[in-house]
C-alpha atoms as a PDB file:
ATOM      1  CA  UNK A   1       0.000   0.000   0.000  1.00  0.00           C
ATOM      2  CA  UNK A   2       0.921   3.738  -0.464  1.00  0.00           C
ATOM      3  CA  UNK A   3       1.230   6.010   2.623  1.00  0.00           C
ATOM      4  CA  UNK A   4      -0.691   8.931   3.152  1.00  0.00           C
ATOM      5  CA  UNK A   5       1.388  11.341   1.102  1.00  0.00           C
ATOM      6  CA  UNK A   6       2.087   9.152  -1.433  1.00  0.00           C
ATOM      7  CA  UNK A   7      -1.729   8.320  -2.046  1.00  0.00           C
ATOM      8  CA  UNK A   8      -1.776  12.368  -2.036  1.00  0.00           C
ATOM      9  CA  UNK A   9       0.912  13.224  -4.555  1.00  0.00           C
ATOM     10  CA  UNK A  10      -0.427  10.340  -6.992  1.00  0.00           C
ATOM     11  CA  UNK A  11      -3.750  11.833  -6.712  1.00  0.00           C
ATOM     12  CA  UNK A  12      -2.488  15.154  -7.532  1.00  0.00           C
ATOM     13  CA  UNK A  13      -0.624  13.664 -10.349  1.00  0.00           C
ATOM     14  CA  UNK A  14      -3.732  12.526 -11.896  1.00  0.00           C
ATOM     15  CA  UNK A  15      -5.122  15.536 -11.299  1.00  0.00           C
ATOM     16  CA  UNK A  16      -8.192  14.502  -9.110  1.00  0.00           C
ATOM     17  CA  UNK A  17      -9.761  16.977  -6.840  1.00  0.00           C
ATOM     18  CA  UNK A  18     -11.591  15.851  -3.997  1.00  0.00           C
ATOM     19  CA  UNK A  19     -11.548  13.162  -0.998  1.00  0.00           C
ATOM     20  CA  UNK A  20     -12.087   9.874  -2.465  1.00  0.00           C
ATOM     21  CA  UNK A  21     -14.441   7.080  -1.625  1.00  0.00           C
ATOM     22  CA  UNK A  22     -14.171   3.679  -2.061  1.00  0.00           C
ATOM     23  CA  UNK A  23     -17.145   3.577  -4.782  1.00  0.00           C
ATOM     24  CA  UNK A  24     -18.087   2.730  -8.532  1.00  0.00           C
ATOM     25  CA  UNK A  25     -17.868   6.797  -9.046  1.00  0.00           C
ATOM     26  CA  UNK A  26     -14.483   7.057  -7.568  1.00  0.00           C
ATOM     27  CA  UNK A  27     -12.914   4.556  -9.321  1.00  0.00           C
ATOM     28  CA  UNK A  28     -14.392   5.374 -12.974  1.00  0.00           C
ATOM     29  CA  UNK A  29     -13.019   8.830 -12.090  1.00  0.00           C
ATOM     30  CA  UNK A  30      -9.422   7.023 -11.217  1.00  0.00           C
ATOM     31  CA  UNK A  31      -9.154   4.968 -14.204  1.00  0.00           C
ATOM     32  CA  UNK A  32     -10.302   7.620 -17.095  1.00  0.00           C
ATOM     33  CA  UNK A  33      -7.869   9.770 -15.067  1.00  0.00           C
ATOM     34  CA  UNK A  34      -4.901   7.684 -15.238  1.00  0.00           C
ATOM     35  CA  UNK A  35      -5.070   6.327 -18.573  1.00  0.00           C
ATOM     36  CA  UNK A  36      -5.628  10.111 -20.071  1.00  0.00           C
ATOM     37  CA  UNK A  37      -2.034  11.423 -17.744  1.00  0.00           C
ATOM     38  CA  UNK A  38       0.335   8.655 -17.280  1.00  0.00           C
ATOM     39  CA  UNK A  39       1.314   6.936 -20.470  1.00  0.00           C
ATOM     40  CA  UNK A  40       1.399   3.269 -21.460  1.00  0.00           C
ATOM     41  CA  UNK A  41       4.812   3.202 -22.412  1.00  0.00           C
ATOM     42  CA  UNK A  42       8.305   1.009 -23.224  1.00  0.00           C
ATOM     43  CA  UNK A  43      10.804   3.754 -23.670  1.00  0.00           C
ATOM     44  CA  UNK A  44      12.144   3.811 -20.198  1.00  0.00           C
ATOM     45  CA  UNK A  45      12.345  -0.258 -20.658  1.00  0.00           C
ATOM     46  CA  UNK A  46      14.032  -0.017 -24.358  1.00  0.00           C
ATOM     47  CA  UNK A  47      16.365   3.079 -23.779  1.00  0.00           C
ATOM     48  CA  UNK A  48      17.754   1.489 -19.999  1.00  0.00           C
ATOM     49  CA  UNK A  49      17.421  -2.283 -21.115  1.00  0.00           C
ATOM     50  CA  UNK A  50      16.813  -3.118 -17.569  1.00  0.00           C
ATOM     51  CA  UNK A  51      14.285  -5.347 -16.302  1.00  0.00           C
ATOM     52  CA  UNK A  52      11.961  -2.807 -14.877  1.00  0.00           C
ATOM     53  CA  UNK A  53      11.813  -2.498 -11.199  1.00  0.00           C
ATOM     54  CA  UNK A  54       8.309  -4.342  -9.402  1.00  0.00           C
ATOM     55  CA  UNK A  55       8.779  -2.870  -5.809  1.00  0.00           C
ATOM     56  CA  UNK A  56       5.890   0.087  -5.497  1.00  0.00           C
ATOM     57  CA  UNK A  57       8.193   2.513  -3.648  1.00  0.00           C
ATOM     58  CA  UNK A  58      10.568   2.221  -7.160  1.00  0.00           C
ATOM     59  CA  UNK A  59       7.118   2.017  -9.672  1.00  0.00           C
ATOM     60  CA  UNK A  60       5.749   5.346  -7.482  1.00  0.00           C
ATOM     61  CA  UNK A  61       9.250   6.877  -8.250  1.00  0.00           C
ATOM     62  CA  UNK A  62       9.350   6.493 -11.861  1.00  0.00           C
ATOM     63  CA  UNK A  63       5.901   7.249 -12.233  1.00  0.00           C
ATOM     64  CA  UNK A  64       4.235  10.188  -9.504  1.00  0.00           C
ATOM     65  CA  UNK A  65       7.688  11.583  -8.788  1.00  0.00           C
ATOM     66  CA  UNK A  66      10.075  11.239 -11.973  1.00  0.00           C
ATOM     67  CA  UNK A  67       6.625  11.913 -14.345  1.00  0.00           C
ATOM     68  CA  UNK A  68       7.253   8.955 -16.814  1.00  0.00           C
ATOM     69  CA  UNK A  69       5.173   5.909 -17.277  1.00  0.00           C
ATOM     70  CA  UNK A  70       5.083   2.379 -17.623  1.00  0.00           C
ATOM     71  CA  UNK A  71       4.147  -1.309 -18.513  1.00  0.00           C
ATOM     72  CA  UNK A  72       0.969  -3.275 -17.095  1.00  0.00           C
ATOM     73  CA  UNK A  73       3.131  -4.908 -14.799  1.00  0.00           C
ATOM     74  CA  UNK A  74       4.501  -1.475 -13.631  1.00  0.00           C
ATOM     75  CA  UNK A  75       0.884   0.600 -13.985  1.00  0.00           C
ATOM     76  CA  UNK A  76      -1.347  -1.629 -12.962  1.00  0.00           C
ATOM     77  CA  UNK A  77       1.099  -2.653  -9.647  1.00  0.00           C
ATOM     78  CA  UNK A  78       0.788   0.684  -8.567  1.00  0.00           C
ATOM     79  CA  UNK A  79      -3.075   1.496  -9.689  1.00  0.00           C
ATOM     80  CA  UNK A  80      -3.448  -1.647  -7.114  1.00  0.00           C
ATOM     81  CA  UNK A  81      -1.919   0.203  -4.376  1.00  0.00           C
ATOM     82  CA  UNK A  82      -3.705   3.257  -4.830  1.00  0.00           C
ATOM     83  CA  UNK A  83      -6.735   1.738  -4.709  1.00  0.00           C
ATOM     84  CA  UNK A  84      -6.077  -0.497  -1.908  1.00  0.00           C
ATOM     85  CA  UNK A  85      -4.718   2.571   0.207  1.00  0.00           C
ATOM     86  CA  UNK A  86      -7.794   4.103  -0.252  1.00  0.00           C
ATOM     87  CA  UNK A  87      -9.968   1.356   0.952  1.00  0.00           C
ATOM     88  CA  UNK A  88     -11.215  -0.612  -2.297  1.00  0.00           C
ATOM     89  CA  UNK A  89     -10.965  -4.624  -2.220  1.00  0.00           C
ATOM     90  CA  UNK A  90      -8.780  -5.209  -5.228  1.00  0.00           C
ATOM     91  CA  UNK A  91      -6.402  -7.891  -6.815  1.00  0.00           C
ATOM     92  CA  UNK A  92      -4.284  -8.643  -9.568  1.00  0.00           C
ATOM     93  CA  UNK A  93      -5.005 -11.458 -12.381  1.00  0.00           C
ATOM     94  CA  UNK A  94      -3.697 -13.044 -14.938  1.00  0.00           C
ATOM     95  CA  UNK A  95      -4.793 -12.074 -18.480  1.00  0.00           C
ATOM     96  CA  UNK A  96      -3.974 -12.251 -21.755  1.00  0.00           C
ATOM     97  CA  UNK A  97      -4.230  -9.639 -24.355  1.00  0.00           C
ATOM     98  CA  UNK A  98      -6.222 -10.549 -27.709  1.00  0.00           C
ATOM     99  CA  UNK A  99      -7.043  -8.028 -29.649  1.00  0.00           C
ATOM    100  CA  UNK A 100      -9.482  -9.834 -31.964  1.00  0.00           C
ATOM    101  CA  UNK A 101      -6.826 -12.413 -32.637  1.00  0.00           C
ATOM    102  CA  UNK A 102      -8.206 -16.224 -33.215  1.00  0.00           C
ATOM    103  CA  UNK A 103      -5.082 -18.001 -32.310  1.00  0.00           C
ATOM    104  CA  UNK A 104      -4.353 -18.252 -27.973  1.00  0.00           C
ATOM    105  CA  UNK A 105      -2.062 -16.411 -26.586  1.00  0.00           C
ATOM    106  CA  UNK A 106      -0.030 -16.544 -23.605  1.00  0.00           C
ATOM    107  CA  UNK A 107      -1.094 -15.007 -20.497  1.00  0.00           C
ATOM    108  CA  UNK A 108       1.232 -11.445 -20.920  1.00  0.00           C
ATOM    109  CA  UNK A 109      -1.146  -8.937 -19.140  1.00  0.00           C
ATOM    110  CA  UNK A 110      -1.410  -7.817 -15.447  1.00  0.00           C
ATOM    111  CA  UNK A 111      -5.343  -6.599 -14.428  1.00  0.00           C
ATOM    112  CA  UNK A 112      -7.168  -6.742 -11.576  1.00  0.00           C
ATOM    113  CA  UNK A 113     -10.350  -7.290  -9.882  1.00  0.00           C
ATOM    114  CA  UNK A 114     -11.995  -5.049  -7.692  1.00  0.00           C
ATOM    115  CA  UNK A 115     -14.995  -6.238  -5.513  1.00  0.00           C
ATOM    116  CA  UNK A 116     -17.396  -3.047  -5.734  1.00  0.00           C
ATOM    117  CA  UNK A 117     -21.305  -2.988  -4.414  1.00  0.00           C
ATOM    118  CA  UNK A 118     -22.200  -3.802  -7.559  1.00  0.00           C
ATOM    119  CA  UNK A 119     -20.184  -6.965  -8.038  1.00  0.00           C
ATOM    120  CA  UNK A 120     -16.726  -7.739  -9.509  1.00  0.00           C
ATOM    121  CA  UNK A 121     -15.243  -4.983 -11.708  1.00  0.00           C
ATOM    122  CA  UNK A 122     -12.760  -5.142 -13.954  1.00  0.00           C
ATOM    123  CA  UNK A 123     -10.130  -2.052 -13.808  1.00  0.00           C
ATOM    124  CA  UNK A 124      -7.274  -1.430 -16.463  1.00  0.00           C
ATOM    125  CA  UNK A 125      -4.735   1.240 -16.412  1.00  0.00           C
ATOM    126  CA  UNK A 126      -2.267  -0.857 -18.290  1.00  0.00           C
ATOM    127  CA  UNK A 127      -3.613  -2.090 -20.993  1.00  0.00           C
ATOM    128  CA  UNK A 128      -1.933   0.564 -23.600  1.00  0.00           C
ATOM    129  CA  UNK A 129      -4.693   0.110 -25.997  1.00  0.00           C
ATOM    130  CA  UNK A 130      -8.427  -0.365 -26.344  1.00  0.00           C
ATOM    131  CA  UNK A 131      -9.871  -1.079 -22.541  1.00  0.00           C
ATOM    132  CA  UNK A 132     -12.515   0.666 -21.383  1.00  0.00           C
ATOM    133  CA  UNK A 133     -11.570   3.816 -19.368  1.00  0.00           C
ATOM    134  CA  UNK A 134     -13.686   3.154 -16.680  1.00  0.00           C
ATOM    135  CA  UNK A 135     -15.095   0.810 -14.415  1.00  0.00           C
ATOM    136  CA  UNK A 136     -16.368  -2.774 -16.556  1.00  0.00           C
ATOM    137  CA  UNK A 137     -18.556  -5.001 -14.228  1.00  0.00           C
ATOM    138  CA  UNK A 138     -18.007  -8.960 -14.874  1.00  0.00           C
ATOM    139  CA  UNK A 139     -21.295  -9.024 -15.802  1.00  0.00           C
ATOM    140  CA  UNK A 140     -22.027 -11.707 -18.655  1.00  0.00           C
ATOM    141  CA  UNK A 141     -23.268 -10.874 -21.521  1.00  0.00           C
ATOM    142  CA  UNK A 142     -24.323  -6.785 -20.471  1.00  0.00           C
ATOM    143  CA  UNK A 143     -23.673  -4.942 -22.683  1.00  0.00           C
ATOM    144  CA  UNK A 144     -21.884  -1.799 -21.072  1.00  0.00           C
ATOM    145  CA  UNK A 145     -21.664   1.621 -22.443  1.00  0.00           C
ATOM    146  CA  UNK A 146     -18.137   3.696 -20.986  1.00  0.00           C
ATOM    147  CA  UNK A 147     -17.625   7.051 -21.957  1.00  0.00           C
ATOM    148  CA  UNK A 148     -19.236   6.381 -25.305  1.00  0.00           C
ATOM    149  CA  UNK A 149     -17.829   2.976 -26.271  1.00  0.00           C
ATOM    150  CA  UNK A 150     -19.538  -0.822 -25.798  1.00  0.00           C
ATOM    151  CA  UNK A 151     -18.271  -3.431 -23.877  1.00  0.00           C
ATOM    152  CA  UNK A 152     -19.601  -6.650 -23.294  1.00  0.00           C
ATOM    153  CA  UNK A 153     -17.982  -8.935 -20.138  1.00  0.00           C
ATOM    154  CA  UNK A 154     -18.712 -12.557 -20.725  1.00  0.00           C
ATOM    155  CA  UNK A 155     -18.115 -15.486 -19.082  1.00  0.00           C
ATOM    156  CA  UNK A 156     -15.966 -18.273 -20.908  1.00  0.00           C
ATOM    157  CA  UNK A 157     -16.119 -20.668 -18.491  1.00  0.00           C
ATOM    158  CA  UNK A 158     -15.092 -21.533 -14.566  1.00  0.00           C
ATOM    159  CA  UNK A 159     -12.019 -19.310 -14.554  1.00  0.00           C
ATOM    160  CA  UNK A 160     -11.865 -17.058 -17.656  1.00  0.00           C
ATOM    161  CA  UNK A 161     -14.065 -14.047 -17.982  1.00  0.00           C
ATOM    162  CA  UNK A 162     -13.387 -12.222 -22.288  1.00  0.00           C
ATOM    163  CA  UNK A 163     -13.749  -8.588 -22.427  1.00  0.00           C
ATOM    164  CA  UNK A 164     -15.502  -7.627 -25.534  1.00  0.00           C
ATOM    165  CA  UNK A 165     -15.235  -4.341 -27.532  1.00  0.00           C
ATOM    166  CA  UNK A 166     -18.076  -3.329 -30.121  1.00  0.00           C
ATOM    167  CA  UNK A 167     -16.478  -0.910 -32.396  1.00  0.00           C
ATOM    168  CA  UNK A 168     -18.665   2.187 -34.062  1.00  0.00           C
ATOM    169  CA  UNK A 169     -16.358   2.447 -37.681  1.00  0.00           C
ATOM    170  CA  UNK A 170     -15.638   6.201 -37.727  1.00  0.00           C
ATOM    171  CA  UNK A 171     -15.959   6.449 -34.065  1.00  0.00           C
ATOM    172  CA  UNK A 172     -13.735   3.260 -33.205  1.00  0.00           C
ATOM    173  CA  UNK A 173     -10.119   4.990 -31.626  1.00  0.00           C
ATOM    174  CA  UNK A 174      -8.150   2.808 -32.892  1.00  0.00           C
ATOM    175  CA  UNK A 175      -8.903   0.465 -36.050  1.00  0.00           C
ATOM    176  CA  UNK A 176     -11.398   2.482 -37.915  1.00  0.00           C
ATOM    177  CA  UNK A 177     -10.147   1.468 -41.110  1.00  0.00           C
ATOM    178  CA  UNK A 178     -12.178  -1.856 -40.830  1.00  0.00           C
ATOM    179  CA  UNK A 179     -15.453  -1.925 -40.329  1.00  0.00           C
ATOM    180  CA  UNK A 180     -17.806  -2.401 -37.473  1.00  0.00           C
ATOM    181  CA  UNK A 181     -17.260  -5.755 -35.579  1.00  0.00           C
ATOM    182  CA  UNK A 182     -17.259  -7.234 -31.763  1.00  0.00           C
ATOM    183  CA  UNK A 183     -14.175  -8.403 -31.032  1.00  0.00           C
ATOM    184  CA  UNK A 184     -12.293  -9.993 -27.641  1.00  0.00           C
ATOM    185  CA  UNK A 185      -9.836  -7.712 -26.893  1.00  0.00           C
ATOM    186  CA  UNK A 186      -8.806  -9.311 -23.167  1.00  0.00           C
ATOM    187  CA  UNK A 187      -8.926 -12.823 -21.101  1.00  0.00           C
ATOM    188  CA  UNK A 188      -9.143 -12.342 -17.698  1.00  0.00           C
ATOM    189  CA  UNK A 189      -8.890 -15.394 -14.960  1.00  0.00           C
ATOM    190  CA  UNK A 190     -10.732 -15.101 -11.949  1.00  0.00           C
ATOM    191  CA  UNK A 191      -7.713 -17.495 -10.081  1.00  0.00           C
ATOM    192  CA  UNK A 192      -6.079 -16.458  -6.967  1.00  0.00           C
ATOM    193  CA  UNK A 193      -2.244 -15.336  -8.397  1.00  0.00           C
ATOM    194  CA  UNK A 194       1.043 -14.305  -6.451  1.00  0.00           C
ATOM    195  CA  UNK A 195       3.615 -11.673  -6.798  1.00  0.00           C
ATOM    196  CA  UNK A 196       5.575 -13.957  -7.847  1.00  0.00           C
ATOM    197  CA  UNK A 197       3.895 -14.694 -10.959  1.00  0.00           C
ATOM    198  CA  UNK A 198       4.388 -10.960 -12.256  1.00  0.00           C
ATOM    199  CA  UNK A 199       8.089 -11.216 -11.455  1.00  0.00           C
ATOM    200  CA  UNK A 200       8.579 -14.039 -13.931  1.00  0.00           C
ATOM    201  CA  UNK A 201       6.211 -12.370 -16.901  1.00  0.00           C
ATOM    202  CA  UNK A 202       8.327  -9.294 -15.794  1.00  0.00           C
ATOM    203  CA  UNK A 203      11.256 -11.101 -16.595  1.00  0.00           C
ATOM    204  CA  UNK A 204      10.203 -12.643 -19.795  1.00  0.00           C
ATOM    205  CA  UNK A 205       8.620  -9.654 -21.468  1.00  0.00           C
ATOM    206  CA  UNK A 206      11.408  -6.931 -20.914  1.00  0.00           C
ATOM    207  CA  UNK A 207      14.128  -9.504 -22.370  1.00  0.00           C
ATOM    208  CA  UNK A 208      15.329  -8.790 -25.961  1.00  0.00           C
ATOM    209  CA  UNK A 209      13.476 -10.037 -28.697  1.00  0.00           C
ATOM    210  CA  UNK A 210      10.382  -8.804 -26.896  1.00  0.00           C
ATOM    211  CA  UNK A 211       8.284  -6.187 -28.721  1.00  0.00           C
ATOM    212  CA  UNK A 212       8.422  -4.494 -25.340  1.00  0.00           C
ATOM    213  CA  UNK A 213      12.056  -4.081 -24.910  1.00  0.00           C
ATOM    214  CA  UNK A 214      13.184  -4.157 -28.365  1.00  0.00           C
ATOM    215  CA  UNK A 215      10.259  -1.060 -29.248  1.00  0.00           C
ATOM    216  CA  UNK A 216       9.304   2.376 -28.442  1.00  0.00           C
ATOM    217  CA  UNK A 217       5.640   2.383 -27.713  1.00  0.00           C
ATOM    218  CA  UNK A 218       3.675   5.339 -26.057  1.00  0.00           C
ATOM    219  CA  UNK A 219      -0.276   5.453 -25.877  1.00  0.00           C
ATOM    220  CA  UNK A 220      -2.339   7.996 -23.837  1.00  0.00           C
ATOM    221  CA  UNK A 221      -5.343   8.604 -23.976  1.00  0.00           C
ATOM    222  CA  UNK A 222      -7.237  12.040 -24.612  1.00  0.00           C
ATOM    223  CA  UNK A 223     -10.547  13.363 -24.537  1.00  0.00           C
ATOM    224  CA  UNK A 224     -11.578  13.089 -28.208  1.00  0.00           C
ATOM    225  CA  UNK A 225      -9.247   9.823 -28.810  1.00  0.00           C
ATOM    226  CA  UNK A 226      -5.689   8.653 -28.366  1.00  0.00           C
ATOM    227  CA  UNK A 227      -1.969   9.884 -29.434  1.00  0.00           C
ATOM    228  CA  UNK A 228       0.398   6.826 -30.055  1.00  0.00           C
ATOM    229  CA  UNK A 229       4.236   6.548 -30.394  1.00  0.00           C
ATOM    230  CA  UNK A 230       5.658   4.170 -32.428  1.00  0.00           C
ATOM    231  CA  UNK A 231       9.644   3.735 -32.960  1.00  0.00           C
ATOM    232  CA  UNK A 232       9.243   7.561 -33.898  1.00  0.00           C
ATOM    233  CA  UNK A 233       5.752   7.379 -35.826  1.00  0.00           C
ATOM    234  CA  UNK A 234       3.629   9.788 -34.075  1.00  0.00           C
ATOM    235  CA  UNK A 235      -0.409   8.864 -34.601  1.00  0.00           C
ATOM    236  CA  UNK A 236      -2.958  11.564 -33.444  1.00  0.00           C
ATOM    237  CA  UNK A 237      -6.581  10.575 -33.352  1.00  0.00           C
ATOM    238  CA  UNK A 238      -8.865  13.073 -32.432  1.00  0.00           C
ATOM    239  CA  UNK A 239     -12.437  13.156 -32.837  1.00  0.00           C
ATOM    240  CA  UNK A 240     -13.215  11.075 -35.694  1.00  0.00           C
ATOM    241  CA  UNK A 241      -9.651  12.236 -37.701  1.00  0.00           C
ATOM    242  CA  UNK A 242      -6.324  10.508 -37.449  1.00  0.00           C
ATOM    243  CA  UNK A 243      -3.058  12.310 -38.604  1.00  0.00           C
ATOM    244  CA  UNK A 244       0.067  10.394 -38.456  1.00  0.00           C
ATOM    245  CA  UNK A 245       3.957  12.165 -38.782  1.00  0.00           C
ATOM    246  CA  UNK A 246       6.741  11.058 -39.036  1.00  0.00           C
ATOM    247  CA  UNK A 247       9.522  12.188 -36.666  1.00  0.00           C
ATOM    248  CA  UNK A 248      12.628  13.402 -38.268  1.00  0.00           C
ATOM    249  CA  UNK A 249      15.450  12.630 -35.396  1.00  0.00           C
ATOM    250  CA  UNK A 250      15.811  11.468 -31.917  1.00  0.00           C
ATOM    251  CA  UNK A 251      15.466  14.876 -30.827  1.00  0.00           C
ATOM    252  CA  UNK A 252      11.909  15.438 -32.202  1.00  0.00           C
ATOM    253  CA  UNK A 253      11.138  12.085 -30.591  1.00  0.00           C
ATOM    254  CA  UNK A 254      12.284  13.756 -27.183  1.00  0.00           C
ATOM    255  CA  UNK A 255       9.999  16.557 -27.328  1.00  0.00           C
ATOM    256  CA  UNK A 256       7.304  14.798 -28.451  1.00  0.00           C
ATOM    257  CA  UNK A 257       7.791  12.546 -25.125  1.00  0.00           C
ATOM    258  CA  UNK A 258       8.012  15.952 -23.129  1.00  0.00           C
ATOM    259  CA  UNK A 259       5.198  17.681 -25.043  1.00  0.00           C
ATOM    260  CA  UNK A 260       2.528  15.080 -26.119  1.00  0.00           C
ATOM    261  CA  UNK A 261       2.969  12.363 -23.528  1.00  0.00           C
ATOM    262  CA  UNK A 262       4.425  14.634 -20.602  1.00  0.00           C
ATOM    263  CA  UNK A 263       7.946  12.602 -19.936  1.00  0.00           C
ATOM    264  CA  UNK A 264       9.312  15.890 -19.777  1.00  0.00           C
ATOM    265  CA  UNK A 265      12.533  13.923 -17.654  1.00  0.00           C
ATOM    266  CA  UNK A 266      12.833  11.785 -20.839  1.00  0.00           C
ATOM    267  CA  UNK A 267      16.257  13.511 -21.343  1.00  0.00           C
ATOM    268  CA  UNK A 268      18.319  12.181 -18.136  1.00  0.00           C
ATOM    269  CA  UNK A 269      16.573   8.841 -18.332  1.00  0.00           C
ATOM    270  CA  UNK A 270      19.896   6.548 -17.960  1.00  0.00           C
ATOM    271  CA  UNK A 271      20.407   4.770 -21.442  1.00  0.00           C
ATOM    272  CA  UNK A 272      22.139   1.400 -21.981  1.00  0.00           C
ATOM    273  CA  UNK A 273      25.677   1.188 -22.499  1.00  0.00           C
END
C-alpha cells in the first residue's frame, strides 16, 4: 500500500480533486484519469534495457515523482496500491491480451479485480490500448456503455471471464479502417495469483526479442481519442480524424515525449551502455 502522502501526490498527479471514496464513481473517475495522464509506455524499458523495477516505492518513483510511465506490470502494480490505500478490495489477475486475434495467446497482461457494491469490476490502467476507461462489471453478456464505447464482459467458463469491444467504424479509436465488428480484446482469470507470478512475466517480457524491450511504444489517452508513439511514428486521433507524422530525429522524438505524452525527464533517463 501507499502512505498517506504518497496516495496524495499520486492523486495530484492525476489531477483529481476531492476526498475519495471507495465507490463505482471514484474509481471510474481514477481509471479515465490515469489512462488520459500517465502513459502506457516502453521507452524507459528499451532506452535502460533493464528489467523494470516491481517494488511500489521504485514504480511510485518512476511514475508520480520522476513523471514517466510504464508497462501493465509497472501501472497496474501501482493502480493496485492506490486503490487499496484508499480502501477498495482489489487484486491482480492473470490475463492475456487478444485483440481480436483467433489463435491463444499466452497469459502477458497484469489486471485486476476489484470487488465493488455492484459486483466484480474489472479495472485497467495498463492495458496501452483499447480497454474501457472506466469501471467494466463482470457481468455476462451486459452490454456496457463507458464514456461512449460498448463493452460486453462474458463469461468463458469456470475461470476465464473475455472482455468484448463493439467498435462504431468512424468512431472506433483505434482500427477504424475496418469496419464495425465485436471483437475480444482481453482474457481475464478469476484465479487467486502471487507476486511472484508478475516477477517471472516481468522477466520474460522486458528480455530482448520482446516487442516491449526491443520497441518504443507510447499510448495515452485524450478526450476526443488517443496519441500513439511508435519507434518515432507519431499517430494523433482526435475526434473522428487521425493524422500520423513522421519524426525526423531522436530529438523530435524527445519533445514529443516531453510535449505530447508529458515525460518531460525523458532527457536524463539513464540509457544502456
Amino acid at each position: 500500500m501507499l502512505n498517506d502522502q504518497q496516495v496524495q501526490a499520486y492523486l495530484e498527479r492525476l489531477g483529481y480533486d476531492g476526498s475519495p471514496r471507495a465507490n463505482r464513481e471514484t474509481l471510474d473517475s481514477l481509471i479515465y484519469l490515469n489512462q488520459s495522464t500517465i502513459p502506457f509506455e516502453t521507452v524507459t524499458l528499451h532506452r535502460g534495457g533493464t528489467l523494470p523495477s516491481l517494488d511500489v516505492d521504485d514504480i511510485y518513483q518512476k511514475i508520480v515523482v520522476e513523471r514517466f510511465g510504464g508497462y501493465c506490470f509497472e501501472l497496474n502494480k501501482l493502480f493496485e496500491a492506490l486503490l487499496q490505500s484508499i480502501g477498495f478490495d482489489v487484486r491482480p489477475v492473470l490475463c492475456r491480451a487478444v485483440r481480436g486475434r483467433d489463435s491463444l495467446m499466452p497469459i502477458n497482461h497484469r489486471g485486476m479485480i476489484v470487488n465493488l457494491e455492484e459486483g466484480p469490476a474489472s479495472a485497467d490502467v495498463g492495458f496501452g490500448g483499447p480497454m474501457p476507461s472506466g469501471t467494466l462489471l463482470l457481468a455476462h453478456a451486459t452490454e456496457q456503455n463507458i464514456n461512449g464505447e460498448t463493452y460486453i464482459s462474458h463469461r468463458h467458463d469456470d475461470a476465464w471471464w473475455h472482455v468484448d469491444r463493439v467498435t462504431q467504424s468512424t468512431k472506433d479509436l483505434y482500427d477504424d479502417h475496418l469496419p464495425e465488428r465485436r471483437q475480444t480484446e482481453l482474457a481475464l482469470c478469476t484465479a487467486k495469483v502471487e507476486e511472484l507470478d508478475f516477477d517471472s512475466l516481468n522477466q520474460v517480457f522486458s528480455a530482448p526479442g520482446t516487442l516491449f524491450r526491443d520497441h518504443e511504444i507510447v499510448n495515452l489517452r485524450t478526450e476526443g481519442g488517443y496519441y500513439g508513439l511508435k519507434d518515432g511514428v507519431l499517430t494523433k486521433r482526435v475526434n473522428g480524424t487521425k493524422e500520423i507524422v513522421e519524426l525526423a530525429n531522436p530529438e523530435d522524438v524527445d519533445q514529443v515525449l516531453a510535449d505530447v505524452f508529458g515525460m518531460v525527464n525523458i532527457k536524463d533517463w539513464p540509457k544502456a551502455e
